[in-house]
Every structure is written in C-alpha cells, then in structure tokens.
N, C-alpha and C. Protein backbone atom coordinates (compact mmCIF):
# COMPACT_ATOMS: atom_id res chain seq x y z
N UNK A 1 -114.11 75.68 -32.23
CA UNK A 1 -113.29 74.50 -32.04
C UNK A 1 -114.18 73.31 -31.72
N UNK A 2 -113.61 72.33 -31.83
CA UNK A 2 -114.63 70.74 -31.46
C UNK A 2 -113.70 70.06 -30.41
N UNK A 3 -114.44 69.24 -30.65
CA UNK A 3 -114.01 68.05 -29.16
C UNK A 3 -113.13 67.16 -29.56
N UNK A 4 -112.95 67.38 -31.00
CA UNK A 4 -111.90 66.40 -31.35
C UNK A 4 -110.83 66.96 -31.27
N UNK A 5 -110.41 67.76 -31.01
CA UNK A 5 -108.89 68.72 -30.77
C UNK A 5 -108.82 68.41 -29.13
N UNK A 6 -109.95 68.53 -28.46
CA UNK A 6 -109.30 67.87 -27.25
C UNK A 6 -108.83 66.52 -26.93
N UNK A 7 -109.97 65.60 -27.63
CA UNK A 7 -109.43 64.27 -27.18
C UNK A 7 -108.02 64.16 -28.14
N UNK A 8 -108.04 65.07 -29.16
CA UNK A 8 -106.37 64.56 -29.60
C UNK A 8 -105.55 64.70 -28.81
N UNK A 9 -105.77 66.12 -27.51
CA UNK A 9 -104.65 66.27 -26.62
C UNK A 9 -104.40 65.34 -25.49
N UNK A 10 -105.99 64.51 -25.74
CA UNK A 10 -105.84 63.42 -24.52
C UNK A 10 -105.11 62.09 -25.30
N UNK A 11 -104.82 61.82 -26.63
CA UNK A 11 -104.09 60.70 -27.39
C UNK A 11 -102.71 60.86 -27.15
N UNK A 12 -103.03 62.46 -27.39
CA UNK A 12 -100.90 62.88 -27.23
C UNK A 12 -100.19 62.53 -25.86
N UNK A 13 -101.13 63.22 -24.87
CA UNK A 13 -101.04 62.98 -23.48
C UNK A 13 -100.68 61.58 -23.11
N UNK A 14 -101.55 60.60 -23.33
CA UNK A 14 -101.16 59.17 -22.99
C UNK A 14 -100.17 58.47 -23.91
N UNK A 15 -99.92 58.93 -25.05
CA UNK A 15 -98.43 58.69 -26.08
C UNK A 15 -97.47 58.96 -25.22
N UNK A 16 -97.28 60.37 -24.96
CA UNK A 16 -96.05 61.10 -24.22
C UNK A 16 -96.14 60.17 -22.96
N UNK A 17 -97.07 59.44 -22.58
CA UNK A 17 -97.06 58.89 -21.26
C UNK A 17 -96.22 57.89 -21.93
N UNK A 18 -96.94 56.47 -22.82
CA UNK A 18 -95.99 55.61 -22.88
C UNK A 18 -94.93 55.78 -23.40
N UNK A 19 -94.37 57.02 -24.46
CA UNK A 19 -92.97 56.71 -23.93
C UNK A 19 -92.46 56.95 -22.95
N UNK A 20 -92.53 57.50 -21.86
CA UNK A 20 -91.88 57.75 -20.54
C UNK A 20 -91.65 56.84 -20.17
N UNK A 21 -92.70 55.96 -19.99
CA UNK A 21 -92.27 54.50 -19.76
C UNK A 21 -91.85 53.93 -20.40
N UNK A 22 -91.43 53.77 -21.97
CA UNK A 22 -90.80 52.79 -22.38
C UNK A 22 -89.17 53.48 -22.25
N UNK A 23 -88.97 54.62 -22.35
CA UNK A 23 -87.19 55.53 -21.85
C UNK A 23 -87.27 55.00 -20.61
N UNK A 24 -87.50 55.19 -19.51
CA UNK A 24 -87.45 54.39 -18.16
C UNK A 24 -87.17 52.92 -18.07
N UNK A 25 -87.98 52.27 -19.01
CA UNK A 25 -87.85 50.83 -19.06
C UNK A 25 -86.55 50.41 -19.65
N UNK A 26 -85.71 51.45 -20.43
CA UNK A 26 -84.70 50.76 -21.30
C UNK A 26 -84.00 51.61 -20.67
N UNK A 27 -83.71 52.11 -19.87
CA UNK A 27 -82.85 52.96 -18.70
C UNK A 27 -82.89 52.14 -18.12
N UNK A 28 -83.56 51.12 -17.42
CA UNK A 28 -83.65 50.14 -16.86
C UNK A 28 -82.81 49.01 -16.95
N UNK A 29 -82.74 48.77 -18.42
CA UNK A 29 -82.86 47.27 -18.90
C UNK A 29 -81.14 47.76 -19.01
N UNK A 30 -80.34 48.88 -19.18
CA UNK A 30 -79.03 49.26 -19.43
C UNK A 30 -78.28 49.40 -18.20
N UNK A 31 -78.97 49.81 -17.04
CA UNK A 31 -78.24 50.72 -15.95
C UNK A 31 -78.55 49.84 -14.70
N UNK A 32 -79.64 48.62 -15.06
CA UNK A 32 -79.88 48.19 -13.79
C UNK A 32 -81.18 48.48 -12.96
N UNK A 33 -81.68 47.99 -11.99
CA UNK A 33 -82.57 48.70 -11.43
C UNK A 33 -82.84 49.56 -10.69
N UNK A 34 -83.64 50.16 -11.11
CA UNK A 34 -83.87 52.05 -10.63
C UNK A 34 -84.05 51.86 -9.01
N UNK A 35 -83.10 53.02 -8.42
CA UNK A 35 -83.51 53.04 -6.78
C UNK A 35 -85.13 53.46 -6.74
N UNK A 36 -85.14 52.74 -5.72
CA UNK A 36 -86.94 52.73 -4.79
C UNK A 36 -87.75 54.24 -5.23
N UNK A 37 -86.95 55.24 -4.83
CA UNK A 37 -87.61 57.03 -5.37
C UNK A 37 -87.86 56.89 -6.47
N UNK A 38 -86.97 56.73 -7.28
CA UNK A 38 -86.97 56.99 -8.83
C UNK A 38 -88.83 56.19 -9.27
N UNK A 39 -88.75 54.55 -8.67
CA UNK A 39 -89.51 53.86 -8.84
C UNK A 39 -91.31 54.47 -8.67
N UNK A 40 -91.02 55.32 -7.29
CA UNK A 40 -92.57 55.64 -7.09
C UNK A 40 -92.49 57.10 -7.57
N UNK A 41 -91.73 57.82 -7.92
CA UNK A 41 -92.07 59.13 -8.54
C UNK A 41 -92.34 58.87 -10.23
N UNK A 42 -91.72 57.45 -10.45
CA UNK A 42 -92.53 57.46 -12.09
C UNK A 42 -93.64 57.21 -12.30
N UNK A 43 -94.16 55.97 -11.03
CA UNK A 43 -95.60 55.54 -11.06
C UNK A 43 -96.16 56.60 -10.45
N UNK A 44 -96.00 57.52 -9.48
CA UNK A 44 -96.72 58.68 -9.68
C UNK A 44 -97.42 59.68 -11.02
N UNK A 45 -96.28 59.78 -11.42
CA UNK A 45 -95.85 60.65 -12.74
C UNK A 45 -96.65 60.16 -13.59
N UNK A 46 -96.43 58.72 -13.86
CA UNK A 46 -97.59 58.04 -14.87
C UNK A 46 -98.85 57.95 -14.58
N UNK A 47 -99.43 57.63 -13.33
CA UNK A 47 -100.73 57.74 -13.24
C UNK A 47 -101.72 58.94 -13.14
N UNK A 48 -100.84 59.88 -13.05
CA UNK A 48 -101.19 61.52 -13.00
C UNK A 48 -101.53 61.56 -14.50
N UNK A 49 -100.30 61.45 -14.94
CA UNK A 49 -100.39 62.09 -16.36
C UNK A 49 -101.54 60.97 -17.10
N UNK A 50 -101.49 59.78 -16.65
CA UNK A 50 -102.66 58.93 -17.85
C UNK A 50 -103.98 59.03 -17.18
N UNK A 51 -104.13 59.74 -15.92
CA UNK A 51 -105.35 60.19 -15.59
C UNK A 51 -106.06 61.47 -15.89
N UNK A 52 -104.76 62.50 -16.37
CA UNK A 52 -105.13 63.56 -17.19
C UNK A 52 -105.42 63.60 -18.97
N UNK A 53 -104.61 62.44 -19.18
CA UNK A 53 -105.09 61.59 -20.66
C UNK A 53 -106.63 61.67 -20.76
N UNK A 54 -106.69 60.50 -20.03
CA UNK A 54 -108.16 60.09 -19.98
C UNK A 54 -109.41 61.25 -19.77
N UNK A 55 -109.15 61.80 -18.84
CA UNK A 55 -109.99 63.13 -18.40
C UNK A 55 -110.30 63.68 -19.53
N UNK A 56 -109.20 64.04 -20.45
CA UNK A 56 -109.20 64.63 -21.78
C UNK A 56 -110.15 64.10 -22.66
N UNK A 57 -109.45 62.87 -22.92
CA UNK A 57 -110.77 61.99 -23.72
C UNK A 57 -111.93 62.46 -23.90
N UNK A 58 -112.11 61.86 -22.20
CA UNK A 58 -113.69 62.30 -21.93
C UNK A 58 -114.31 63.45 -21.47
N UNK A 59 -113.43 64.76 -21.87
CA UNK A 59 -114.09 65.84 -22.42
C UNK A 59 -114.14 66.30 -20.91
N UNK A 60 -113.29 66.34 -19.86
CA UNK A 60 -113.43 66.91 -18.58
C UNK A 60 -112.90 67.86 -18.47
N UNK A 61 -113.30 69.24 -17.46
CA UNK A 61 -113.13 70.27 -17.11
C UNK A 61 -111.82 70.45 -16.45
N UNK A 62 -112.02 69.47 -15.22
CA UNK A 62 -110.14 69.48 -14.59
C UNK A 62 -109.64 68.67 -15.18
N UNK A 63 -109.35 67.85 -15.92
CA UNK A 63 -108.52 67.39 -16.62
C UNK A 63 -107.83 68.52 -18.09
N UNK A 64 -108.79 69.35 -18.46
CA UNK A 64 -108.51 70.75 -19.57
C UNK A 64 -107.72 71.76 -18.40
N UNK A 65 -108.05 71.93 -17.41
CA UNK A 65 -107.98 72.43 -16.08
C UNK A 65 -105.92 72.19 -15.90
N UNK A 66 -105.99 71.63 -15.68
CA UNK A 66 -104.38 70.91 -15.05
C UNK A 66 -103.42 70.85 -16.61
N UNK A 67 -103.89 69.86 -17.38
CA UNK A 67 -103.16 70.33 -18.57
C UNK A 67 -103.06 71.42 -19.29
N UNK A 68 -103.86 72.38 -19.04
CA UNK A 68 -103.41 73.88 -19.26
C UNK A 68 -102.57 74.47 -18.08
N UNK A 69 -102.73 74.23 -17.12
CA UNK A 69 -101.43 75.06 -16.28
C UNK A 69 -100.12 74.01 -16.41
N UNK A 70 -100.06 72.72 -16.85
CA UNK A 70 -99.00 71.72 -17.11
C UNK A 70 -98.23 72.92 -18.29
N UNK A 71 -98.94 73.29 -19.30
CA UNK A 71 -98.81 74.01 -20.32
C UNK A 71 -98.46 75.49 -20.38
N UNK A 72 -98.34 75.97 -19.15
CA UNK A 72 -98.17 77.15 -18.89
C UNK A 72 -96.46 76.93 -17.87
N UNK A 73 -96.85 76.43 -16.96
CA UNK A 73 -95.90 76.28 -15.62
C UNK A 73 -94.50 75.67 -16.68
N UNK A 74 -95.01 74.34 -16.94
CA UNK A 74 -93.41 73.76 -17.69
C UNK A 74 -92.45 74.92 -18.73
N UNK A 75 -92.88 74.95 -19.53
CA UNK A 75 -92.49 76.36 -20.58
C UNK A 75 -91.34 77.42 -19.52
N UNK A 76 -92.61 77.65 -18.71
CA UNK A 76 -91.89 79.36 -17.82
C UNK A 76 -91.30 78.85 -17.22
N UNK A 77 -90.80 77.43 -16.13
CA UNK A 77 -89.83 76.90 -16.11
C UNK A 77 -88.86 77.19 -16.94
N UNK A 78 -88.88 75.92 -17.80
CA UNK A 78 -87.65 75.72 -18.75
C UNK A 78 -86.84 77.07 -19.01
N UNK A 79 -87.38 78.11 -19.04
CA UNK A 79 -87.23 79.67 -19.74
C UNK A 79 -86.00 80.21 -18.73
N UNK A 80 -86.92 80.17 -17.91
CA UNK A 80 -86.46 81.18 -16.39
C UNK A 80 -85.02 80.08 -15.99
N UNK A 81 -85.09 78.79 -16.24
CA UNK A 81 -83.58 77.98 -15.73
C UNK A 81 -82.86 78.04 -16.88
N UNK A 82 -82.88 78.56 -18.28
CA UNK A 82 -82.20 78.68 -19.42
C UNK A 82 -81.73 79.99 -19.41
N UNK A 83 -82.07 81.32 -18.46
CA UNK A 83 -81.46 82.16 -18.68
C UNK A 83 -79.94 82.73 -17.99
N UNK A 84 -79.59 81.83 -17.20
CA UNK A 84 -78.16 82.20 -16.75
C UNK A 84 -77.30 81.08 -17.49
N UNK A 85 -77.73 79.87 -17.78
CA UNK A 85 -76.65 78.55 -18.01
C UNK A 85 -76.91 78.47 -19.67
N UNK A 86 -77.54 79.20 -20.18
CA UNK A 86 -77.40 78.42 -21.85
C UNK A 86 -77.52 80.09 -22.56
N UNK A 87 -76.28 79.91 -23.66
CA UNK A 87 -76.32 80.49 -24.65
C UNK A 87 -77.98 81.08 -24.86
N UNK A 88 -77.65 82.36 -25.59
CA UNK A 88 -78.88 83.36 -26.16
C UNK A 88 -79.50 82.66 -27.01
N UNK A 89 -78.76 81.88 -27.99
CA UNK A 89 -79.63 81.04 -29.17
C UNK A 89 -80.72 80.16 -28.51
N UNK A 90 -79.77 79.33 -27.47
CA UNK A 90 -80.81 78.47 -26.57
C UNK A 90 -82.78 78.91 -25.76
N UNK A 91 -82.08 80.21 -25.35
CA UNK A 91 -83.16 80.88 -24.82
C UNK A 91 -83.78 81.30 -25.57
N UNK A 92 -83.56 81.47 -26.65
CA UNK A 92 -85.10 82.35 -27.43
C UNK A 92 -85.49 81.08 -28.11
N UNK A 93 -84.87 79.80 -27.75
CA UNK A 93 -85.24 78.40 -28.75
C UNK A 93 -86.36 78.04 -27.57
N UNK A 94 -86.37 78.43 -26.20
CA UNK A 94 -86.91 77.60 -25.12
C UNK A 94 -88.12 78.69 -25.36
N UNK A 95 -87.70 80.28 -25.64
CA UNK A 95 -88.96 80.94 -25.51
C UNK A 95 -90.18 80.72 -26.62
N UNK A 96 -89.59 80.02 -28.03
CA UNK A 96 -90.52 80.21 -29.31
C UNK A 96 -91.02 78.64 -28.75
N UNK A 97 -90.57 77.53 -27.89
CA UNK A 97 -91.12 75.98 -27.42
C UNK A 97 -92.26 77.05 -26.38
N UNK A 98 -92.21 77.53 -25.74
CA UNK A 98 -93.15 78.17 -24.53
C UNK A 98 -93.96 78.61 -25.15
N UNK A 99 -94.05 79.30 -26.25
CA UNK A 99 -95.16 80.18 -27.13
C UNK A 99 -95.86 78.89 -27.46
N UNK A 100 -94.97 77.69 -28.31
CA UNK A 100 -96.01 77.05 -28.84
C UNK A 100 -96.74 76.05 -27.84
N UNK A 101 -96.12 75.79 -26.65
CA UNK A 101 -96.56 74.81 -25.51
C UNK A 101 -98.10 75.80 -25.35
N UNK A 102 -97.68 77.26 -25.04
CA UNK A 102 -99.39 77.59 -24.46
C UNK A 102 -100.19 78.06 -25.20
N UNK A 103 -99.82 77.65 -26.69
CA UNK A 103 -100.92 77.89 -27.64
C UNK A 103 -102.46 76.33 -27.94
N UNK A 104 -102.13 75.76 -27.23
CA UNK A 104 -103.30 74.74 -27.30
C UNK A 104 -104.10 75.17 -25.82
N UNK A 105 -103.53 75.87 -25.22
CA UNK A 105 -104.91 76.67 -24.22
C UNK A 105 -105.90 77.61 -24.88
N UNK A 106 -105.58 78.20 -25.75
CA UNK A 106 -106.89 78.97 -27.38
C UNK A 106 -107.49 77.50 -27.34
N UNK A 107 -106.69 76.73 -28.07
CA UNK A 107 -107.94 75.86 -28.10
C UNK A 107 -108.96 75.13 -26.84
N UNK A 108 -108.50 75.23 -25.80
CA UNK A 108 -109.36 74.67 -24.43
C UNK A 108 -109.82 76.17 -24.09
N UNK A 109 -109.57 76.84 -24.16
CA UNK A 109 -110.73 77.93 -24.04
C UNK A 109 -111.76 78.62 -25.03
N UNK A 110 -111.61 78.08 -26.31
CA UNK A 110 -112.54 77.99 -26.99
C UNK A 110 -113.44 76.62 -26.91
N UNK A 111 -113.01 75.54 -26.52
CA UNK A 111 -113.98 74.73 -26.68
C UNK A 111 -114.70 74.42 -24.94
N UNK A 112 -114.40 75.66 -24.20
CA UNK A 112 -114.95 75.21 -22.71
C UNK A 112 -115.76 74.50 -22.72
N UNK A 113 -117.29 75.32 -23.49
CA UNK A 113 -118.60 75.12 -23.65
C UNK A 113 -119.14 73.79 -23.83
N UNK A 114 -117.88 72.91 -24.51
CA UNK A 114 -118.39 71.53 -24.20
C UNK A 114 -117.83 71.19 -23.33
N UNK A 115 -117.21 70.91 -22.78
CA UNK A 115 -116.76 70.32 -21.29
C UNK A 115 -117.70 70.50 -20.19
N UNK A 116 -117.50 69.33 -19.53
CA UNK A 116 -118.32 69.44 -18.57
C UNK A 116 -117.25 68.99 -17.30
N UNK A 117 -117.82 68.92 -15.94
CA UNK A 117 -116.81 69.02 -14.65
C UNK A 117 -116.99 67.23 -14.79
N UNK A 118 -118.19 66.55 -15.19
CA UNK A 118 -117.63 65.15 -14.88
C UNK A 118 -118.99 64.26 -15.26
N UNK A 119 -118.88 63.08 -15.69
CA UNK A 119 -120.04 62.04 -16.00
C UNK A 119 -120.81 60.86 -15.27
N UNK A 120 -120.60 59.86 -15.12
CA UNK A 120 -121.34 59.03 -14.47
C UNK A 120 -120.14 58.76 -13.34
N UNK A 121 -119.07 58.86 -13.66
CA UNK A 121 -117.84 58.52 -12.56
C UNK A 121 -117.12 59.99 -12.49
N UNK A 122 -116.46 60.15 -11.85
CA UNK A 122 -115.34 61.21 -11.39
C UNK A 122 -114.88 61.85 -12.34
N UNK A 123 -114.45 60.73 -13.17
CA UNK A 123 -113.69 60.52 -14.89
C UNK A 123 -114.86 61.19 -15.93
C-alpha cells in the first residue's frame, strides 16, 4: 500500500468534517440558534475530527491510531443499537456498512511502515 491511500483518508476525513458543518449550519439557519451544548460539542467534534484529518495527511501514527478505532467502535455501535429496534433487513444492512467501515484498517496496517509517531510539530 502507499501513502496516498492514507492521505485520501485524511481528504475524506476533513470532507465528512465540512459537511457536518455545513448540516449544522443550515439546521441553524431553519430552527434557529443551537442551545450553548449543542454549540461546544460540535466545535469539539470538529476540531477532533479536522485534527485527525490533518494527522492523516501528514502520515501520523495516532492520527492512523484513533481513526482506526473511530472505524471499529462506530460500526459495533450502530450494530449492537440496531438489534432490538430495526427490522432484520436493517441489521444485516448495518452489519455489511461495519464490514466495509473496518476494511480501510488492511489498509493502515499495511502501510504502518511509513508512518511515523510525529514531525517537526506534534502534527
């Protein structure tokens, strides 16, 4: 594998970021303004996730690190809360999304060898 399959996961990563923010923003612009929680658990949410973007980019260890258990944890979620409240069709739809969510960890564990834990900054 190469390094360009990771930084793609770090392009996707900060995509999926801005739309979060732009659905939030037009949740916004419809419903009014978001109570105070809502407000700092997105800017949480966003700076996590566009700091795991970036990490990616630049070819970092915990940043491959966290978005592989992001990639593991969410999936077995979704799974495990789909099995009492949704139809059988639903659940084996959430289980074949879980297969494919933790199939880009093959690719971060094939390309460990280039990663490194970190460069001139943290980042």
């Amino acid at each position: 594998m190469s390094a360009a399959a990771i930084r793609t996961f770090g392009i996707l990563t900060l995509g999926i970021d801005a739309f979060i923010l732009l659905a939030f923003n037009h949740r916004r612009f419809l419903e009014g303004p978001l109570p105070l929680r809502v407000v700092i658990a997105l800017t949480v949410y966003v700076f996590v996730v566009a700091l795991i973007g970036v990490g990616l980019l630049l070819l970092r260890k915990w940043a491959a690190i966290v978005f592989a258990l992001a990639l593991v944890v969410f999936p077995t979620w979704m799974t495990i809360e789909s099995i009492g409240e949704a139809p059988l069709g639903f659940y084996l739809m959430m289980l074949a999304a879980g297969i494919v969510l933790i199939l880009p960890i093959i690719v971060i564990l094939r390309s460990w060898r280039l990663l490194s834990w970190r460069g001139k900054w943290f980042l």
